[in-house]
Protein backbone atom coordinates (compact mmCIF):
# COMPACT_ATOMS: atom_id res chain seq x y z
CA UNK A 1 -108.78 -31.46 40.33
CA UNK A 2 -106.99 -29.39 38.23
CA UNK A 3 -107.51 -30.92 35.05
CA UNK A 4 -111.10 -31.19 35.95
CA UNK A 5 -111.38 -27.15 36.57
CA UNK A 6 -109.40 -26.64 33.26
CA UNK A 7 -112.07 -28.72 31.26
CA UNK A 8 -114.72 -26.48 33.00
CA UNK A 9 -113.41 -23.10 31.68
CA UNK A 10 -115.68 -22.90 29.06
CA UNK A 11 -118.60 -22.68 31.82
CA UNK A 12 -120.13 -18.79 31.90
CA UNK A 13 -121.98 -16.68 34.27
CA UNK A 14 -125.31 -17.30 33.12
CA UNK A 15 -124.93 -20.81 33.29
CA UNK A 16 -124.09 -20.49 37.06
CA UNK A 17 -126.95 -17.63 37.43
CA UNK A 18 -124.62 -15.35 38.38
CA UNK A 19 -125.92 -11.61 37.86
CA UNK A 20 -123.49 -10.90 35.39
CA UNK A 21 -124.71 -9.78 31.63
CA UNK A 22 -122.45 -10.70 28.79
CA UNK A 23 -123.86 -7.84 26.72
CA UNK A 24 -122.24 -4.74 29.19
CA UNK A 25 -119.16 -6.59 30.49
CA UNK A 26 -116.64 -5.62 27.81
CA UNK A 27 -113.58 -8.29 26.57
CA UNK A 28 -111.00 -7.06 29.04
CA UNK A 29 -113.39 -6.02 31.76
CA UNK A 30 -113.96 -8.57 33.89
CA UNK A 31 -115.36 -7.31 37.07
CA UNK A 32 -114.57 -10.62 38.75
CA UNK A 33 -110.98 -10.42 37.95
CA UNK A 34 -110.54 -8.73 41.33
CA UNK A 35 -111.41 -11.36 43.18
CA UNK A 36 -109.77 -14.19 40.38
CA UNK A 37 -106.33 -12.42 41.42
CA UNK A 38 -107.06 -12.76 44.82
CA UNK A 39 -107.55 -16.70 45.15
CA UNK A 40 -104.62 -17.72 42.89
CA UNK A 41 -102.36 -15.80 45.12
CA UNK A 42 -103.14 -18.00 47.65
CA UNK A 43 -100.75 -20.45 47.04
CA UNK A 44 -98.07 -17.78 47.04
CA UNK A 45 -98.59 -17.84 50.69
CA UNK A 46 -96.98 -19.63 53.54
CA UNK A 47 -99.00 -19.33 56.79
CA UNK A 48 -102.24 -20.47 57.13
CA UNK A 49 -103.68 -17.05 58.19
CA UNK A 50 -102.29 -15.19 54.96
CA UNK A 51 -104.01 -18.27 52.80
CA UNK A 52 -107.06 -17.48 54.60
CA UNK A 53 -106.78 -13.85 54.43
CA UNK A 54 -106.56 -14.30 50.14
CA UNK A 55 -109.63 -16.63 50.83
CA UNK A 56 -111.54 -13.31 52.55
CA UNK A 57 -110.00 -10.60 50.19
CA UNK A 58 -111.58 -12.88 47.29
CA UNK A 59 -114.84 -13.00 48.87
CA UNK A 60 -114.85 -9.56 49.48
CA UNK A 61 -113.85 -8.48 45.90
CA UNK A 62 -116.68 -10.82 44.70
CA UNK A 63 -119.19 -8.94 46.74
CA UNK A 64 -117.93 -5.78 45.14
CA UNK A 65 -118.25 -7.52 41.76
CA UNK A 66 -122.19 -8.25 42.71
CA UNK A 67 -122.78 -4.94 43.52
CA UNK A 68 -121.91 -3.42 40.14
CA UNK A 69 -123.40 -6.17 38.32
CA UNK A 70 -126.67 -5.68 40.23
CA UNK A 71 -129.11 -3.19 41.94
CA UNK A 72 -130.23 -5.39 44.82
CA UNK A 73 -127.75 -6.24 47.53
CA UNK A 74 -126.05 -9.43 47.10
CA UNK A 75 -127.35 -12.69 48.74
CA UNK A 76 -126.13 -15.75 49.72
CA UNK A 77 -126.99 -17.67 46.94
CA UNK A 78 -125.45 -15.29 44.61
CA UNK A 79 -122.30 -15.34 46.27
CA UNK A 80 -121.85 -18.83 45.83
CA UNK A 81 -122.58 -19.62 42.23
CA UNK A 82 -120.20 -16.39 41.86
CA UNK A 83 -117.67 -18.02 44.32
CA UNK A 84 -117.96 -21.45 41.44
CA UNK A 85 -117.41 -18.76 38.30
CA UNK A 86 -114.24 -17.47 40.28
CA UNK A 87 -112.60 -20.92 41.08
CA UNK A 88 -113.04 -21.64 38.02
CA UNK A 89 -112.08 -19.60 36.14
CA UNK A 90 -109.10 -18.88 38.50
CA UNK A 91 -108.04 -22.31 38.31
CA UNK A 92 -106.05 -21.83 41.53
CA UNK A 93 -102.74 -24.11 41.78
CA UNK A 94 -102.90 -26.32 44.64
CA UNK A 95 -106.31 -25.56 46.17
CA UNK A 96 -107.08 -28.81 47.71
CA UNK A 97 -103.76 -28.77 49.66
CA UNK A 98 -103.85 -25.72 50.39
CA UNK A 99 -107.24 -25.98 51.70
CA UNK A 100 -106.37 -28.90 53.43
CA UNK A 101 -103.04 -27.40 55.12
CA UNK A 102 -105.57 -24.49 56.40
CA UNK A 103 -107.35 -26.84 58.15
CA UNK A 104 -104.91 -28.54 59.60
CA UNK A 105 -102.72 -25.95 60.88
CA UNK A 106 -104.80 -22.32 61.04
CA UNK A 107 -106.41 -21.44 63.78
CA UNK A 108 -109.90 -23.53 64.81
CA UNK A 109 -111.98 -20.26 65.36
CA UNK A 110 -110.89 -18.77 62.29
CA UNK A 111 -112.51 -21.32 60.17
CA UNK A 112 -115.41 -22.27 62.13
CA UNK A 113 -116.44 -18.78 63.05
CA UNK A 114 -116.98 -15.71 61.84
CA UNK A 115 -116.70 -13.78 58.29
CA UNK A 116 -113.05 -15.75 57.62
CA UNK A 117 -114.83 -19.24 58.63
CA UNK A 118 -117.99 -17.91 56.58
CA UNK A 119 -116.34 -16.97 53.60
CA UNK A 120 -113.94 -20.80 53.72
CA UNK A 121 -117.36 -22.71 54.10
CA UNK A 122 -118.41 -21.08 50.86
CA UNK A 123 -114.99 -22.10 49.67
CA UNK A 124 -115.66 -25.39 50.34
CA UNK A 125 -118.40 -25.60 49.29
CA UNK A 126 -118.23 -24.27 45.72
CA UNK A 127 -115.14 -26.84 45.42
CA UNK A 128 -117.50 -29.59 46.32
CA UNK A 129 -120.05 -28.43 43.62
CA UNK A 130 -117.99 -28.29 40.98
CA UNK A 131 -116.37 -31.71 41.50
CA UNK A 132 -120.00 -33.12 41.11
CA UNK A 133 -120.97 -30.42 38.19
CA UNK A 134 -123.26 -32.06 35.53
CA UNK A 135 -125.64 -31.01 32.82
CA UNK A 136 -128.38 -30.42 34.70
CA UNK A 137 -126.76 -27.56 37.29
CA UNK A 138 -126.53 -25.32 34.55
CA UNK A 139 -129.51 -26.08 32.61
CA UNK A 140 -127.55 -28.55 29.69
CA UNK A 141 -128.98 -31.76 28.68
CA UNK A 142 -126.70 -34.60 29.15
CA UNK A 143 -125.34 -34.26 25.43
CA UNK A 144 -124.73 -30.71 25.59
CA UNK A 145 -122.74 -31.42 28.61
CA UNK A 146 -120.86 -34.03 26.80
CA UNK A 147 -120.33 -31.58 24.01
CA UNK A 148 -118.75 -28.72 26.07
CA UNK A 149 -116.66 -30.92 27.88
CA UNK A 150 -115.08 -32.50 24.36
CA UNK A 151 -114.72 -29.30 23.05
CA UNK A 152 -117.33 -29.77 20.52
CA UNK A 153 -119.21 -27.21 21.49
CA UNK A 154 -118.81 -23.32 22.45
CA UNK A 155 -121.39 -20.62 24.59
CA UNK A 156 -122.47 -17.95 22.49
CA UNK A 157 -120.65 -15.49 25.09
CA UNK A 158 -117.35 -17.25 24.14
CA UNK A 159 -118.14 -17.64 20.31
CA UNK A 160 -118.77 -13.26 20.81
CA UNK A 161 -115.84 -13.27 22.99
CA UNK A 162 -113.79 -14.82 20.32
CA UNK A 163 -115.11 -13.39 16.91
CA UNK A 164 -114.17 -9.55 18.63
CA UNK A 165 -110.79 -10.56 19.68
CA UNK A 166 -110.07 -12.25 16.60
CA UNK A 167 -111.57 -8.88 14.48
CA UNK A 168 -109.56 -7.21 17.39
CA UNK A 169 -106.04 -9.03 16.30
CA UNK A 170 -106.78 -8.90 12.64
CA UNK A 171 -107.13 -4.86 13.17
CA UNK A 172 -104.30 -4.77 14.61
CA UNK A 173 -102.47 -7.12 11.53
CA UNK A 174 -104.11 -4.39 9.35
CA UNK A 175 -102.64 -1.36 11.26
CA UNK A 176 -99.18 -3.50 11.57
CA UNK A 177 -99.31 -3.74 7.92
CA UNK A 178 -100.44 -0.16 7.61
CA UNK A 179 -97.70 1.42 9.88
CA UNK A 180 -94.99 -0.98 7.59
CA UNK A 181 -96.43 0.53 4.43
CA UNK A 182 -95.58 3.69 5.88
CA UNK A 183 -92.71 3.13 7.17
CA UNK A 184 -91.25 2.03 3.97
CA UNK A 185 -92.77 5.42 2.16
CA UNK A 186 -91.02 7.57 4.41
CA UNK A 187 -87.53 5.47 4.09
CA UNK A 188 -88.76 5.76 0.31
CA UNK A 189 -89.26 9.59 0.34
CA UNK A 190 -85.82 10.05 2.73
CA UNK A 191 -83.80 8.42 0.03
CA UNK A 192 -85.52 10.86 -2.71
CA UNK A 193 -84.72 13.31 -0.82
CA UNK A 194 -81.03 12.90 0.05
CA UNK A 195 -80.47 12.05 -3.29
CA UNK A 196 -82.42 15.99 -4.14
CA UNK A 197 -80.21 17.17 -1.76
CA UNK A 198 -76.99 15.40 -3.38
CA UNK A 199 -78.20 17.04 -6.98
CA UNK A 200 -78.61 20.28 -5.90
CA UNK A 201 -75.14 20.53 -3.72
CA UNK A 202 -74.15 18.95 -7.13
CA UNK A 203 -75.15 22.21 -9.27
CA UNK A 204 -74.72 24.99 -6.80
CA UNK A 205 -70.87 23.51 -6.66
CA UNK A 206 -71.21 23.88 -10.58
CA UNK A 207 -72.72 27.43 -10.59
CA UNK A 208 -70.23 28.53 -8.26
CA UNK A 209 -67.08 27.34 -9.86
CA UNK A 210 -68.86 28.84 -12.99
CA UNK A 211 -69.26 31.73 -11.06
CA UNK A 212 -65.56 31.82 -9.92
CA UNK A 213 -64.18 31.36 -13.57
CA UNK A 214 -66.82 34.13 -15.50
CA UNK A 215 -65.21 35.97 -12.19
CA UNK A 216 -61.58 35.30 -13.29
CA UNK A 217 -62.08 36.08 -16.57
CA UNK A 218 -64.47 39.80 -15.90
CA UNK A 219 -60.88 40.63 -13.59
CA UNK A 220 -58.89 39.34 -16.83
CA UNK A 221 -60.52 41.47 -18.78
CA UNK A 222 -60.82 44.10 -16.92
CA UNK A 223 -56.78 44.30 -16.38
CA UNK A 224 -55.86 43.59 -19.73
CA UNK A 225 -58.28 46.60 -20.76
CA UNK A 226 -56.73 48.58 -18.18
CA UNK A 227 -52.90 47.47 -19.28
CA UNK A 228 -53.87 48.49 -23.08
CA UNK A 229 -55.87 52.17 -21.69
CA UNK A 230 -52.45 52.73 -20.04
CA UNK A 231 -49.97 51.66 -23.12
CA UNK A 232 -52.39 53.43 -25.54
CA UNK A 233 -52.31 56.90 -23.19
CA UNK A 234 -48.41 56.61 -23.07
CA UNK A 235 -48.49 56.84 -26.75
CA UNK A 236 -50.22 59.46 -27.35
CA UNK A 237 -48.36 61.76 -24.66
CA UNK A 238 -45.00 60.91 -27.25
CA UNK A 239 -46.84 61.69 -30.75
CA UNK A 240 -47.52 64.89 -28.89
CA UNK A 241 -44.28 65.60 -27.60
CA UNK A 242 -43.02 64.56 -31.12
CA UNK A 243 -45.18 67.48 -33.37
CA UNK A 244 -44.77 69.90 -30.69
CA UNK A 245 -41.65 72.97 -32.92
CA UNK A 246 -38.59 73.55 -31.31
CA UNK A 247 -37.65 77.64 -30.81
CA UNK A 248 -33.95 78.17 -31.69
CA UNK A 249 -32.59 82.23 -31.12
CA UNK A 250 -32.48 84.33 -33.67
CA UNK A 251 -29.26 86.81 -33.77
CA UNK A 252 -30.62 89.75 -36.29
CA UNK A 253 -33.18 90.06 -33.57
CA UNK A 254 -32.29 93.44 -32.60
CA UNK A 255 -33.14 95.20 -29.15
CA UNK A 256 -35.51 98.39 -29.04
CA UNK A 257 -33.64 101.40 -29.27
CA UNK A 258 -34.11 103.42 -25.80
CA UNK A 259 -35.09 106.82 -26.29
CA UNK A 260 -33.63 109.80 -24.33
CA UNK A 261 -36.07 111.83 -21.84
């Protein structure tokens, strides 16, 4: 059974009838995935009642599902070819023994009565349907069938379905490529500028031991001029003391005569 739901994936909603437009259901937005979620967890269960409960939970999100997909209320008929998209596409692991272990060990009322029993009657039948799906249930002639099922063939939901996600990946190859062109410009420009930085600690350690020796050599200067101000103003204070007469006494040098009163 499982290999015979794998081979079926290709099988869309329009097919089935389902009220569910390819055109406003984006990529990723599944409205059924709800309820897809719900039956594979099934077989993550152990008592019957919690397998059953997944069963109901998966109805109900289907029912949810119809109701965004379409104005009028949901009927019966709706909710089974919708029930067939969800299986599968779900795929669920184990669904015939599970099914089968529900029946023999849950509870009697539970599946013959009411909205748990309704909802595993649908269950069973949309199983039953697709083990006897053929062309003519979803509107293929016998060699389109044949055609899908090889793998020869592809809806033109899927082939839409595929061209965006494979313009999707190849956008995102073009921003990968972008972001490593980018990345390599900035690991570019960071070696620029350390080696900018390196030149100019480079000079400003030459301008300041430039600095430092013009410094030196202004305070060289400036004693040596102040060494040779000081010899040259001893020098002058000799020569001066040199030309400067000498007064000796002079013994004819008579006194004035003091006169009397």
């Amino acid at each position: 059974m499982i290999f015979l739901f794998s081979s079926l994936n290709w099988v869309t909603p329009q097919m089935l009838g389902v009220p569910f437009p390819d055109e406003n259901t984006p990529v990723t937005g599944d409205p059924f995935m709800p309820a897809i979620t719900a039956i594979i967890e099934m077989d993550a269960k152990r008592a019957p009642q919690d397998k059953l409960a997944c069963v109901s939970k998966c109805s109900q999100h289907i029912f949810e599902a119809l109701s965004t997909s379409n104005n009028e209320p949901a009927n019966a008929d709706d909710f089974l070819t919708s029930l067939v998209y969800v299986v599968l596409k779900a795929n669920p692991p184990r669904l015939h023994s599970n099914m089968q272990y529900m029946i023999r060990f849950g509870l009697p009322h539970s599946l013959m009565a009411g909205e748990s029993g309704y909802y595993f009657t649908n269950l069973s039948c949309a199983v039953a349907f697709i083990e006897k799906l053929d062309g003519s249930a979803l509107s293929l002639s016998p060699e389109e069938f044949e055609g899908y099922m090889r793998g020869q063939r592809a809806p033109a939901a899927l082939t839409k379905r595929h061209q965006v996600a494979n313009d999707t990946q190849k956008l995102l190859e073009e921003l990968q490529g972008r972001q490593q062109t980018l990345h390599q410009g900035v690991d570019a420009l960071t070696m620029e500028l350390q080696k900018w930085v390196q030149v100019v600690h480079s000079q400003l350690d030459e301008a300041t031991s430039q600095f430092d020796k013009v410094q030196k050599e202004i305070t060289a200067q400036a004693e040596a001029s102040q060494v040779m101000s000081s010899l040259a103003q001893d020098g002058s204070q000799e020569k001066v003391k040199e030309q400067q007469p000498v007064l000796l006494p002079n013994d004819n040098c008579q006194a004035p005569k003091q006169t009397a009163c």
